[in-house]
PDB file of N, CA and C in Angstrom:
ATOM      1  N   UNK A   1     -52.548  59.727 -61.886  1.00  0.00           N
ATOM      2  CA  UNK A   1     -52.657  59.843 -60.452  1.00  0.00           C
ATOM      3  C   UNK A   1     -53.869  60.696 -60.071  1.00  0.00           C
ATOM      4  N   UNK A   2     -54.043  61.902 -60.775  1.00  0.00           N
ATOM      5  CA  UNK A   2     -54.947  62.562 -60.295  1.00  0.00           C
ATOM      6  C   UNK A   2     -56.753  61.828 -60.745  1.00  0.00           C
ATOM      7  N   UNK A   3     -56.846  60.882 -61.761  1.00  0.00           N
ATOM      8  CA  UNK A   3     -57.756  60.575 -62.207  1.00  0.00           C
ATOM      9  C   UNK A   3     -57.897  59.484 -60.778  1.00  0.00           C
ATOM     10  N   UNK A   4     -56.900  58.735 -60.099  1.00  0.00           N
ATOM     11  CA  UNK A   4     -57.071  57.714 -59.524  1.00  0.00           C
ATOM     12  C   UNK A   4     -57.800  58.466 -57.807  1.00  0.00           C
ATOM     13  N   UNK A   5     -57.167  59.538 -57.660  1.00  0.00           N
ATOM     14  CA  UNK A   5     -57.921  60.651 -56.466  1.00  0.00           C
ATOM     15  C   UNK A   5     -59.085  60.391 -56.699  1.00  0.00           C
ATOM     16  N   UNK A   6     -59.271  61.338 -58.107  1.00  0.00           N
ATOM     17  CA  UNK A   6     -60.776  61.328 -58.613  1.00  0.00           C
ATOM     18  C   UNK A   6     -61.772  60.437 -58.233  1.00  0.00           C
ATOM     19  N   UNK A   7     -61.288  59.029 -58.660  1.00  0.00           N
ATOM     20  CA  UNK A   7     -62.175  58.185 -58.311  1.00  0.00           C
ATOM     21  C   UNK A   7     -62.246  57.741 -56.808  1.00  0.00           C
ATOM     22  N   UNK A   8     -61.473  58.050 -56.264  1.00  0.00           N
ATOM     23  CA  UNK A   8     -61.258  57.637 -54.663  1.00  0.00           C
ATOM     24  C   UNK A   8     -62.509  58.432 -53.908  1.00  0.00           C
ATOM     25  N   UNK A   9     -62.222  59.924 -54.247  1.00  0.00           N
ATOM     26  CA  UNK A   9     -63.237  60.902 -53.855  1.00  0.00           C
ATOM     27  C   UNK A   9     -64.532  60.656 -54.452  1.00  0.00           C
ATOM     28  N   UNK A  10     -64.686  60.225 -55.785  1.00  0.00           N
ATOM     29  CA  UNK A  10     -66.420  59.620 -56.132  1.00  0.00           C
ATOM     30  C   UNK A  10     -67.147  58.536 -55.336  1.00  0.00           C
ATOM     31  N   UNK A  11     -65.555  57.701 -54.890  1.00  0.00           N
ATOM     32  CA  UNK A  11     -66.246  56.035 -54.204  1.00  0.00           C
ATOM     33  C   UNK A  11     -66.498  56.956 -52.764  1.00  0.00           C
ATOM     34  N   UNK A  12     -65.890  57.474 -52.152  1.00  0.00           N
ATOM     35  CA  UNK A  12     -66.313  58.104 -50.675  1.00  0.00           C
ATOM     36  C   UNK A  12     -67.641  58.692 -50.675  1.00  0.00           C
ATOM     37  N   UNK A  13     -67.302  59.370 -51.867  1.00  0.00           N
ATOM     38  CA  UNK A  13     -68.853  60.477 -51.229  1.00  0.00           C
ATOM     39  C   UNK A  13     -70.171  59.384 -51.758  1.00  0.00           C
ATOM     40  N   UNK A  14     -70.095  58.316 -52.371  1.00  0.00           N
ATOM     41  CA  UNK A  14     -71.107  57.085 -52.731  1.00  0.00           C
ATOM     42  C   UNK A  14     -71.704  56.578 -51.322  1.00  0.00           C
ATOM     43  N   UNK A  15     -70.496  56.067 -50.830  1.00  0.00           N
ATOM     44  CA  UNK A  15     -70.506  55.343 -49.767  1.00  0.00           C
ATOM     45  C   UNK A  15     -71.083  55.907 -48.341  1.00  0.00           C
ATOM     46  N   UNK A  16     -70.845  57.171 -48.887  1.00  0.00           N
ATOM     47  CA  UNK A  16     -71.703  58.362 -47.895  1.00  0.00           C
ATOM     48  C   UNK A  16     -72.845  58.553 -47.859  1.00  0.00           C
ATOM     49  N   UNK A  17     -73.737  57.862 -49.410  1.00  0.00           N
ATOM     50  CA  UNK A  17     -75.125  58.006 -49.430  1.00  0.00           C
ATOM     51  C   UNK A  17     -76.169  56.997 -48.316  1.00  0.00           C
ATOM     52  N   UNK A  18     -77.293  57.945 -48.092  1.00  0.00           N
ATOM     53  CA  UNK A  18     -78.050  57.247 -47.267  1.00  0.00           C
ATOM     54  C   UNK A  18     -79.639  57.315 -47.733  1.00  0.00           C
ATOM     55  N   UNK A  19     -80.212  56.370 -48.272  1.00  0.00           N
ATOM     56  CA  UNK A  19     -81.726  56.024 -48.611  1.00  0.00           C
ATOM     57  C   UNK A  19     -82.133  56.766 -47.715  1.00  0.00           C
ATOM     58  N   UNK A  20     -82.875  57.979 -48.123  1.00  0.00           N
ATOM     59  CA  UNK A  20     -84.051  58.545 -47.351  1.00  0.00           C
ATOM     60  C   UNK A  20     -85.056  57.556 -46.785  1.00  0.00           C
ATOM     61  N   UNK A  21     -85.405  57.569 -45.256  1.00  0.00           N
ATOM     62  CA  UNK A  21     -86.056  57.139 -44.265  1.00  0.00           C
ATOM     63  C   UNK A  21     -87.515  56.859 -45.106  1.00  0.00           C
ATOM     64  N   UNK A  22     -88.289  55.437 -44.878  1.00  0.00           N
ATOM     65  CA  UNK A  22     -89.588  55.695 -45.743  1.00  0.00           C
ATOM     66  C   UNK A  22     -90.402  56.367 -44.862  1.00  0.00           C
ATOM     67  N   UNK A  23     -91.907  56.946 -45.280  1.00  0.00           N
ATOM     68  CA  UNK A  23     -92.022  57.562 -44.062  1.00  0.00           C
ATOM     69  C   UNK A  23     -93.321  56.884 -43.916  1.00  0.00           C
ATOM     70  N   UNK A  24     -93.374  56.278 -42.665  1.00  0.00           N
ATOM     71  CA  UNK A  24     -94.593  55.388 -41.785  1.00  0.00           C
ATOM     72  C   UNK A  24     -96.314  56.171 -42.188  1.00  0.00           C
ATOM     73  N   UNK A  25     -97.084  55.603 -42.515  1.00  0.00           N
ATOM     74  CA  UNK A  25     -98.144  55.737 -42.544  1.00  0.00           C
ATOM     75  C   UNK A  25     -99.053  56.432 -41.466  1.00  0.00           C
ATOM     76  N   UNK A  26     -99.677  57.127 -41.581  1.00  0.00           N
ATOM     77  CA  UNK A  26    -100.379  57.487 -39.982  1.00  0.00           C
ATOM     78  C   UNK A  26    -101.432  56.360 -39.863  1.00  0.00           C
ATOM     79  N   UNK A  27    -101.756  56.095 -38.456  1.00  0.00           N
ATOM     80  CA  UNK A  27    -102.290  55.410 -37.940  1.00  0.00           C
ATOM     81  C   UNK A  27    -103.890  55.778 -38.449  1.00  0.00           C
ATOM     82  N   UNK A  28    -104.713  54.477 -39.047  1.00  0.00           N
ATOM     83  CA  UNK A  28    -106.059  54.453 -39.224  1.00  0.00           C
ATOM     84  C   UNK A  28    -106.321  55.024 -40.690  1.00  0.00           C
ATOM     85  N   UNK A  29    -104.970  55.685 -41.776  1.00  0.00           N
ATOM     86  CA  UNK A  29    -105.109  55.787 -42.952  1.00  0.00           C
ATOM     87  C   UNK A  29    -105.287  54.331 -43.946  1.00  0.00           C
ATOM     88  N   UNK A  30    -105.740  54.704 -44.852  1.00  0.00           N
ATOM     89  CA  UNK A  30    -105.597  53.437 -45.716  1.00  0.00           C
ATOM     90  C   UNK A  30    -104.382  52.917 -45.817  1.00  0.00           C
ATOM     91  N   UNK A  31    -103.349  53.727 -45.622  1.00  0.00           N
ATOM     92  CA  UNK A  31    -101.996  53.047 -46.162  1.00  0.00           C
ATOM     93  C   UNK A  31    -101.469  52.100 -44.763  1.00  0.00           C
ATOM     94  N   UNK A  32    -101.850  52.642 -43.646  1.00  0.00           N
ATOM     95  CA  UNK A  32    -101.534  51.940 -42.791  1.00  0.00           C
ATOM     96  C   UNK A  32    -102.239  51.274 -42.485  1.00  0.00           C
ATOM     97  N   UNK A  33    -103.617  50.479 -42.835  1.00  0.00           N
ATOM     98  CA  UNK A  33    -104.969  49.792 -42.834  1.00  0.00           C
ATOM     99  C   UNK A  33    -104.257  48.504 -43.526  1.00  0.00           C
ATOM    100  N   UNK A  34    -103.542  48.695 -45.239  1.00  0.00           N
ATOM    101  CA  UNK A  34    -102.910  47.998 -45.858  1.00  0.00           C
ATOM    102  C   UNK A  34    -101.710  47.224 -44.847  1.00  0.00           C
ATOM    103  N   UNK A  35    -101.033  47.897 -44.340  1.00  0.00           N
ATOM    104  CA  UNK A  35    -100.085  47.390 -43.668  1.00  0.00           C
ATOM    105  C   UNK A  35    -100.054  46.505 -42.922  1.00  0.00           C
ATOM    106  N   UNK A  36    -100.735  46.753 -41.881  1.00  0.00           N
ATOM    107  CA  UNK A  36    -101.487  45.929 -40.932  1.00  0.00           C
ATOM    108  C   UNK A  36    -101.768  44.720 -41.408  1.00  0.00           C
ATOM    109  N   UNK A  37    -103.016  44.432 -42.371  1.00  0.00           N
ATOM    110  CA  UNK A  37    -103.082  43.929 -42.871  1.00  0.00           C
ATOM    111  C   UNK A  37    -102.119  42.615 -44.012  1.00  0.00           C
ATOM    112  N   UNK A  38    -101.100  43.418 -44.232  1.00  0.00           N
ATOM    113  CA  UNK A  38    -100.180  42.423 -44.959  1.00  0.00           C
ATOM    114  C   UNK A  38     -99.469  41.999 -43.926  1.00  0.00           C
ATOM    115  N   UNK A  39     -99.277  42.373 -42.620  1.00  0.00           N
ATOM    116  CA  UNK A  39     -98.370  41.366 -41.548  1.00  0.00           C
ATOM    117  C   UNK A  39     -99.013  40.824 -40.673  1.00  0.00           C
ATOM    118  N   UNK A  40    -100.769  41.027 -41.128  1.00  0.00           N
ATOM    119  CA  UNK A  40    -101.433  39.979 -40.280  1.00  0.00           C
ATOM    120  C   UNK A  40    -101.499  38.750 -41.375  1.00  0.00           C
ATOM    121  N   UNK A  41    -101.599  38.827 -42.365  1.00  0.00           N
ATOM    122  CA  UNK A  41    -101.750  37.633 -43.287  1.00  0.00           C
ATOM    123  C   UNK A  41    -100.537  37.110 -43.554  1.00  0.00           C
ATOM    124  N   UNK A  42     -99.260  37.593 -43.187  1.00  0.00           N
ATOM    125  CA  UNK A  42     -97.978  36.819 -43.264  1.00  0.00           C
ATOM    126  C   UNK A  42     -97.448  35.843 -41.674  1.00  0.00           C
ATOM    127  N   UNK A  43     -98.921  36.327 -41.042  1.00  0.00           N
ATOM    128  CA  UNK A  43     -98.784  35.497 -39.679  1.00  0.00           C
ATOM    129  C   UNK A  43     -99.751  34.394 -39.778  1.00  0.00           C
ATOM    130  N   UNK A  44    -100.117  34.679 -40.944  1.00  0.00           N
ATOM    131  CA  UNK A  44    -101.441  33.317 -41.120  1.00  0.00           C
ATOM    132  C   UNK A  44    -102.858  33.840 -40.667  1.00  0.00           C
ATOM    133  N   UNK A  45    -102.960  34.730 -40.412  1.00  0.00           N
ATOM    134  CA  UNK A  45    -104.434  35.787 -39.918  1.00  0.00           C
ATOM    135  C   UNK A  45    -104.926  36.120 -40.547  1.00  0.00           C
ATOM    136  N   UNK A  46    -106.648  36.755 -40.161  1.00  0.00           N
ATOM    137  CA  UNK A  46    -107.464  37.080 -40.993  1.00  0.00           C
ATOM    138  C   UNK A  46    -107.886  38.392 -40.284  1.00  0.00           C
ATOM    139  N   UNK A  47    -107.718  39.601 -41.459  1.00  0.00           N
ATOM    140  CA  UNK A  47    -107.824  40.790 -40.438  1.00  0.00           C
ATOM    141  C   UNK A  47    -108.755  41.286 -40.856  1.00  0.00           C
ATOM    142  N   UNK A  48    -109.841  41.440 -39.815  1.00  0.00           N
ATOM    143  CA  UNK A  48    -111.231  41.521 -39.780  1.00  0.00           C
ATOM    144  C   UNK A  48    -112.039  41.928 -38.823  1.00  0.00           C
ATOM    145  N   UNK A  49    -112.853  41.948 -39.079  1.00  0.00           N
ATOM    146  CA  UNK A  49    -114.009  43.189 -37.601  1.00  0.00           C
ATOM    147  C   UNK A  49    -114.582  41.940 -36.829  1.00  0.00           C
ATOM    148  N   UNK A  50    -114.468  41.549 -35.641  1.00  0.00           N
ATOM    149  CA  UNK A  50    -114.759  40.880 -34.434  1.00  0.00           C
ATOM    150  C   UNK A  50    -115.904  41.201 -34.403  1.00  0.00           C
ATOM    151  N   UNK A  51    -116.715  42.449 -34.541  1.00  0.00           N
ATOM    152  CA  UNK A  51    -118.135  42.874 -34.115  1.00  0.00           C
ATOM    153  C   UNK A  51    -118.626  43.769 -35.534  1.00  0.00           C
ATOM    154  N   UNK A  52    -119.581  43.443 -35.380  1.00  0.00           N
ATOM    155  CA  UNK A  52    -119.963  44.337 -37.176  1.00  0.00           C
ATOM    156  C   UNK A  52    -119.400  45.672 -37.023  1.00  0.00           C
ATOM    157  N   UNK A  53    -119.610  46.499 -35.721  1.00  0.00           N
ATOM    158  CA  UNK A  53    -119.650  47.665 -36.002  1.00  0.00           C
ATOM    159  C   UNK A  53    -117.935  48.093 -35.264  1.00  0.00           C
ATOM    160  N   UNK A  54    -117.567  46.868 -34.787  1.00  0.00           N
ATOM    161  CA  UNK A  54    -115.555  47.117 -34.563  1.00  0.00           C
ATOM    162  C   UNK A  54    -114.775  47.253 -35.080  1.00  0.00           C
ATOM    163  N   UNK A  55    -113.573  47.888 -34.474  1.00  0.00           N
ATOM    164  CA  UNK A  55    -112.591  47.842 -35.714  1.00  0.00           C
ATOM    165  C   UNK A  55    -111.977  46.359 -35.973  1.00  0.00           C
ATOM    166  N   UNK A  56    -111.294  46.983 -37.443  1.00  0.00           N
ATOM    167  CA  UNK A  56    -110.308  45.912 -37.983  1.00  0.00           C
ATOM    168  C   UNK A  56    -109.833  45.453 -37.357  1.00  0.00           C
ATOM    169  N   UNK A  57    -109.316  43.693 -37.030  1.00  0.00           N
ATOM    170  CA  UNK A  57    -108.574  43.353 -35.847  1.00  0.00           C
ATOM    171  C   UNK A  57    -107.971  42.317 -36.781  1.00  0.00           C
ATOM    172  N   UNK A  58    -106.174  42.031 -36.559  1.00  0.00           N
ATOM    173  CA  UNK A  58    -106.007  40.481 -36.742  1.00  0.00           C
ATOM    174  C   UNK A  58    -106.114  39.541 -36.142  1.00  0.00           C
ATOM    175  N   UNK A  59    -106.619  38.490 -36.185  1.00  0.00           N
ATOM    176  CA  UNK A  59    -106.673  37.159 -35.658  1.00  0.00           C
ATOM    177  C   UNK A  59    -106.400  36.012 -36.128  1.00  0.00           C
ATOM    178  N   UNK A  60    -104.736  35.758 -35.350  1.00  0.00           N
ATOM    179  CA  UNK A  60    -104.349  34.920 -35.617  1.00  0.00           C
ATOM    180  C   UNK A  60    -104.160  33.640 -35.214  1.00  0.00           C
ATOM    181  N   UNK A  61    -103.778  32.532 -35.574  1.00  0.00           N
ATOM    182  CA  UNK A  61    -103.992  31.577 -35.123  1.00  0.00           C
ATOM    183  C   UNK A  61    -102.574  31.393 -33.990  1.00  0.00           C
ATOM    184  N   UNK A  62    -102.919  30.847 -32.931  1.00  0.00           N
ATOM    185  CA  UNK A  62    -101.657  30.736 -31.937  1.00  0.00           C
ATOM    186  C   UNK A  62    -100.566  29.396 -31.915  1.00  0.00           C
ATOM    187  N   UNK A  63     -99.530  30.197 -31.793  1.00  0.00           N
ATOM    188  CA  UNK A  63     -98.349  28.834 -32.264  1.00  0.00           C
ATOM    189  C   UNK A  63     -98.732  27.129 -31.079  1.00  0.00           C
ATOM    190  N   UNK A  64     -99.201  27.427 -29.939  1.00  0.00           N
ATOM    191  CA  UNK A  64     -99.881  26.256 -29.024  1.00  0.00           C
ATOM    192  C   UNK A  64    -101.001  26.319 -29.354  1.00  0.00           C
ATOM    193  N   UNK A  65    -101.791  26.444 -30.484  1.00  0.00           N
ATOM    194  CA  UNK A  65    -103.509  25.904 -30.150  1.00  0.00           C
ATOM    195  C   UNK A  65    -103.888  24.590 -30.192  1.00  0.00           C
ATOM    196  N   UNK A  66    -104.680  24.784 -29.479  1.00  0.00           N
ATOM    197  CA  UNK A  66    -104.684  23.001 -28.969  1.00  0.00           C
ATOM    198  C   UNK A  66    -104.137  22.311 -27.953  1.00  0.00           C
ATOM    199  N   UNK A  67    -102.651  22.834 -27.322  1.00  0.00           N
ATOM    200  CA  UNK A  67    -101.700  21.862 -26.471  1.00  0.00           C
ATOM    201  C   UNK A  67    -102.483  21.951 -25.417  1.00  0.00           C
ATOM    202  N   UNK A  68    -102.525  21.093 -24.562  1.00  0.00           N
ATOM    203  CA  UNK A  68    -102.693  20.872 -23.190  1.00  0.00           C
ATOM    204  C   UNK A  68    -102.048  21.651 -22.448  1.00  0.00           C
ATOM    205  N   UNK A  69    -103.101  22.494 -21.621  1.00  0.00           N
ATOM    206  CA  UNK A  69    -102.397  23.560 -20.675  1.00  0.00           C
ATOM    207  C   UNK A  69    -103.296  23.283 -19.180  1.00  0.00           C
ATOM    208  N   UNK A  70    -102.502  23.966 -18.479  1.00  0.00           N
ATOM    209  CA  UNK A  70    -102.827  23.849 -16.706  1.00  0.00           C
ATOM    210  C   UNK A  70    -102.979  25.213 -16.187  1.00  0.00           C
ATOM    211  N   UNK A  71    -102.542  26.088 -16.640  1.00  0.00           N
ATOM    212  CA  UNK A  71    -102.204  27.568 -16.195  1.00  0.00           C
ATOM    213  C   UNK A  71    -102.005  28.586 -17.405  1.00  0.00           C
ATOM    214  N   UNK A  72    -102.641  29.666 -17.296  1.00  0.00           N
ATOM    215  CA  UNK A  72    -102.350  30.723 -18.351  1.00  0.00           C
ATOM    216  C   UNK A  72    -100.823  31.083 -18.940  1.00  0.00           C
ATOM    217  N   UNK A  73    -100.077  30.619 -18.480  1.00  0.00           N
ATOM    218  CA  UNK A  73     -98.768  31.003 -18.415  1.00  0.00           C
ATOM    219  C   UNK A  73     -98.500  29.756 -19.679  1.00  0.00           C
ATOM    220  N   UNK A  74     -98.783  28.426 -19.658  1.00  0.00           N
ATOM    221  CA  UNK A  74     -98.658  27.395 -20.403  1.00  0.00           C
ATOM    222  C   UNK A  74     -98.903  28.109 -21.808  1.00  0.00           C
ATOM    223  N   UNK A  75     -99.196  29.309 -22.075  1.00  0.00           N
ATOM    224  CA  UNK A  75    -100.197  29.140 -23.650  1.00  0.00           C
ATOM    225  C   UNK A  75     -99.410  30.708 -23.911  1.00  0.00           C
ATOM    226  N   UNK A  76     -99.772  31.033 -25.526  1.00  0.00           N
ATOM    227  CA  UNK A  76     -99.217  32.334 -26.169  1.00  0.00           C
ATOM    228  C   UNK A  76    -100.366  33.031 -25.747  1.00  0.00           C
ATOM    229  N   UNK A  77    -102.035  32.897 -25.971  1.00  0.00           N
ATOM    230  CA  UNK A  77    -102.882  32.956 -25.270  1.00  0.00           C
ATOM    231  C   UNK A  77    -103.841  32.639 -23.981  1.00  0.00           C
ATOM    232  N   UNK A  78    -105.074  32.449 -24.323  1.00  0.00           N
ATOM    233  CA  UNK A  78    -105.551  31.698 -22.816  1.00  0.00           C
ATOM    234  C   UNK A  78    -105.314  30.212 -23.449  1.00  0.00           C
ATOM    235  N   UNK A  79    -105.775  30.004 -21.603  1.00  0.00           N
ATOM    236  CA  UNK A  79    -105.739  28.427 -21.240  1.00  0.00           C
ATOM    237  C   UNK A  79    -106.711  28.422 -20.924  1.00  0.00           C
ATOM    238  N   UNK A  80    -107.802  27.588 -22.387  1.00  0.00           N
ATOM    239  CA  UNK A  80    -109.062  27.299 -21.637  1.00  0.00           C
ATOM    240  C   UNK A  80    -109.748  26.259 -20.758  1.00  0.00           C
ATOM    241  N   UNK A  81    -110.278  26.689 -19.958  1.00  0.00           N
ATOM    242  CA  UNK A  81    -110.523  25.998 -18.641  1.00  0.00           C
ATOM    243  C   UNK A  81    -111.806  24.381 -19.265  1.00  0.00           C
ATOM    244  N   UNK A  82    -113.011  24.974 -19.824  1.00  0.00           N
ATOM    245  CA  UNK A  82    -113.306  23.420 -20.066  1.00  0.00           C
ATOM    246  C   UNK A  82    -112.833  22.235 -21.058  1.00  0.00           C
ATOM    247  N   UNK A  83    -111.832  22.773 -21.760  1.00  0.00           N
ATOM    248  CA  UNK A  83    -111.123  21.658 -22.453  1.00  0.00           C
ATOM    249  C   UNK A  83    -109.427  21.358 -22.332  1.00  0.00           C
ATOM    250  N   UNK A  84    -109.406  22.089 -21.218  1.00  0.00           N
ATOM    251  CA  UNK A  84    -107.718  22.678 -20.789  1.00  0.00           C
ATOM    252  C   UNK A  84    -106.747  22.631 -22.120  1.00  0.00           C
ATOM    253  N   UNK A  85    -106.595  23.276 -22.962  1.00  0.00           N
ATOM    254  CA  UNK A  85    -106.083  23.415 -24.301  1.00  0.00           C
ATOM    255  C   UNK A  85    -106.031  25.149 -24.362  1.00  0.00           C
ATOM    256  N   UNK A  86    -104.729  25.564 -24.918  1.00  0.00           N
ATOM    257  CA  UNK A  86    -104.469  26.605 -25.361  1.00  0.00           C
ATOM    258  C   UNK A  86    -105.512  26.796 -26.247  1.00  0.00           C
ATOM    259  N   UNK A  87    -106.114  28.341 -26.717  1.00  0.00           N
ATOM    260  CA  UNK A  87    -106.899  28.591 -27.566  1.00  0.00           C
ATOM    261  C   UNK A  87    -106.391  28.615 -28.335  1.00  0.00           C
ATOM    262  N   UNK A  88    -107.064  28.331 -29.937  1.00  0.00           N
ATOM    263  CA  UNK A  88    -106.364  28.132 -31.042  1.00  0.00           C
ATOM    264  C   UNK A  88    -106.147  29.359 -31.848  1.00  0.00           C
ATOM    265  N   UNK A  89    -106.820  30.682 -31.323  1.00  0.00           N
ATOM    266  CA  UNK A  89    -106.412  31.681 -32.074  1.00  0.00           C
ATOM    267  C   UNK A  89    -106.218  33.383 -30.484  1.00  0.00           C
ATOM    268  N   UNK A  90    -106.036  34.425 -31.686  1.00  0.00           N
ATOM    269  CA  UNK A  90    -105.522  35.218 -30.546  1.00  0.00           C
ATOM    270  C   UNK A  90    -105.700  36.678 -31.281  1.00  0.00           C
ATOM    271  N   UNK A  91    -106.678  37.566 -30.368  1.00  0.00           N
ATOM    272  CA  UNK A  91    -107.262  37.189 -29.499  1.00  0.00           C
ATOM    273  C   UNK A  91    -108.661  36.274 -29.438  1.00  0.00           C
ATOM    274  N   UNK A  92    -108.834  35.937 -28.648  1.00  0.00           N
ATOM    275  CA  UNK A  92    -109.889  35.367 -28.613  1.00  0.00           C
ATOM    276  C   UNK A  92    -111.364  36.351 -27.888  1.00  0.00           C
ATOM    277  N   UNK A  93    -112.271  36.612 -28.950  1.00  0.00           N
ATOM    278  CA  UNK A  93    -113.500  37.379 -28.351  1.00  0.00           C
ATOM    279  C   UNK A  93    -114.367  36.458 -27.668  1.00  0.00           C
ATOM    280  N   UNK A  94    -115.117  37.753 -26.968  1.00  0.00           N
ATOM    281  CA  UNK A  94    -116.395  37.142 -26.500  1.00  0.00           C
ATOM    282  C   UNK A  94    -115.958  36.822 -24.779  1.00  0.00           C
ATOM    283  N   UNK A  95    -116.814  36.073 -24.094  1.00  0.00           N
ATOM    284  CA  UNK A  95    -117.004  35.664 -22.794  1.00  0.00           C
ATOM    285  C   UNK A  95    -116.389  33.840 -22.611  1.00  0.00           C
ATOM    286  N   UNK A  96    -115.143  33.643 -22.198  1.00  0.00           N
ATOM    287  CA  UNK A  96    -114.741  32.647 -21.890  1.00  0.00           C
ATOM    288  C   UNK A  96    -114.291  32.218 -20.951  1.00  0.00           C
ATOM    289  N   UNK A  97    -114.378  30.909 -20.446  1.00  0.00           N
ATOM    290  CA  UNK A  97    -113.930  30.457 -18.951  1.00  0.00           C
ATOM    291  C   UNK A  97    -112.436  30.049 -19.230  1.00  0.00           C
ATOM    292  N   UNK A  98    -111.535  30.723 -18.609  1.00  0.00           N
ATOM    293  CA  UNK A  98    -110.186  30.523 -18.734  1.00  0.00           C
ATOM    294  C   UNK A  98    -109.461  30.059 -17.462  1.00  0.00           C
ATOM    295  N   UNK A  99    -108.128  29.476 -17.525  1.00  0.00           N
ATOM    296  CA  UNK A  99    -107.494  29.344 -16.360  1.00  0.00           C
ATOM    297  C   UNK A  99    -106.514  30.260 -16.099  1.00  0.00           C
ATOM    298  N   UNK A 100    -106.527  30.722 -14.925  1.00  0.00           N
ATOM    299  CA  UNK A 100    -105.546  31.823 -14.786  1.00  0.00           C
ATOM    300  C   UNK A 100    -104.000  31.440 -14.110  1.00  0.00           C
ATOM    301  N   UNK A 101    -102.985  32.369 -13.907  1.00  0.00           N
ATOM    302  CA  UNK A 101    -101.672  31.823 -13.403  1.00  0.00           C
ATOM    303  C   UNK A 101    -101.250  30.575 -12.470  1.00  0.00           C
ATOM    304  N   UNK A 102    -102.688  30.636 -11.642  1.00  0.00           N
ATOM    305  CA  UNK A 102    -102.532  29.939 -10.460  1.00  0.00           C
ATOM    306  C   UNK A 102    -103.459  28.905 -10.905  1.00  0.00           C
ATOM    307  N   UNK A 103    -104.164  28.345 -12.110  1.00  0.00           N
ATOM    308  CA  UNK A 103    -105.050  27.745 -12.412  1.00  0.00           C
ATOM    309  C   UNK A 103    -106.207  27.277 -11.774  1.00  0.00           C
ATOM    310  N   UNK A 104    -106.914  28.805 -11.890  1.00  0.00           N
ATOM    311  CA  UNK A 104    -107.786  28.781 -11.065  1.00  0.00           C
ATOM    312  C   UNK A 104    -108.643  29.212 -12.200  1.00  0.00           C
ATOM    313  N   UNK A 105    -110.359  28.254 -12.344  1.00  0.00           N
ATOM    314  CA  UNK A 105    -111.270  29.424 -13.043  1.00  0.00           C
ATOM    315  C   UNK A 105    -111.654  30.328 -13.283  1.00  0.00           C
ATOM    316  N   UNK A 106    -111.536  31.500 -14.309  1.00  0.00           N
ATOM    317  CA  UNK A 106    -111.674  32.430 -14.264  1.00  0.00           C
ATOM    318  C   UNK A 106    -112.763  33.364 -15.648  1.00  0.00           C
ATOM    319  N   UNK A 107    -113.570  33.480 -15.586  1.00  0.00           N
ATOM    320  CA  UNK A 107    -114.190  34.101 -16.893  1.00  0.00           C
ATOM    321  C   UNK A 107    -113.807  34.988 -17.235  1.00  0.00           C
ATOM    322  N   UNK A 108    -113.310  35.358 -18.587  1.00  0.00           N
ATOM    323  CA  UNK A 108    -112.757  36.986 -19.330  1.00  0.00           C
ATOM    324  C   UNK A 108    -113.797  36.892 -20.370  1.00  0.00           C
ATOM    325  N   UNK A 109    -114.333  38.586 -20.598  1.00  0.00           N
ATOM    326  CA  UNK A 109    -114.459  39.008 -21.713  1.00  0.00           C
ATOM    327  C   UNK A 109    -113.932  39.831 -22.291  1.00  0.00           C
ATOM    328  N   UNK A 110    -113.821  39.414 -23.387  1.00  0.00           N
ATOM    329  CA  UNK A 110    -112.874  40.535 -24.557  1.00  0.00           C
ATOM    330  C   UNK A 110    -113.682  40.646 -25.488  1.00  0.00           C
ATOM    331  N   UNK A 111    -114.428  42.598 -25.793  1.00  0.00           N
ATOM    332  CA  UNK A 111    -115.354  42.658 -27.165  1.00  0.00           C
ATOM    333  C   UNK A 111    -114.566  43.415 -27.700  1.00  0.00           C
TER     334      UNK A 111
END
């Protein structure tokens, strides 16, 4: 009987254990550079500098690129205005003519 306690009290205090918390990377270290990185490439992205001298960015490809859109709202990204098609990736740099909520022309830049 007392061996069967015994083990009662070993399975409790087991069941009590808790995996120490991992602890998050700081922001802009290598370890969190890595990170980034492995959940931009498990989104299908390529994480990479937009401008030689920018930071690391992912860019991924968008689940509508390509569909036919009318309004910004139609797309995960923009809705570009001269081929009315969701852009195929996200974000999208540079100076582009987009359609906005009300599908109206609109130019954005994003550097």
């Amino acid at each position: 009987m007392l061996r069967i306690a015994a083990l009662f009290a070993l399975l409790a205090g087991l069941t009590n254990c808790e995996t120490p918390p991992q602890e998050a990377a700081l922001p802009g270290t290598p370890a969190a550079l890595e990170a980034e990185r492995g959940i931009c490439e498990r989104k299908g992205g390529a994480f990479t500098r937009a401008r030689s001298n920018g930071p690391l960015t992912c860019i991924a490809p968008t689940k509508d690129a390509n569909r036919a859109c009318s309004t910004d709202s139609d797309c995960e990204g923009f809705c570009l205005a001269r081929s009315r098609t969701c852009a195929p990736v996200a974000p999208l740099f540079g100076c582009n003519e987009v359609l906005t909520d009300r599908g109206t022309v609109s130019t954005i830049c994003v550097e």
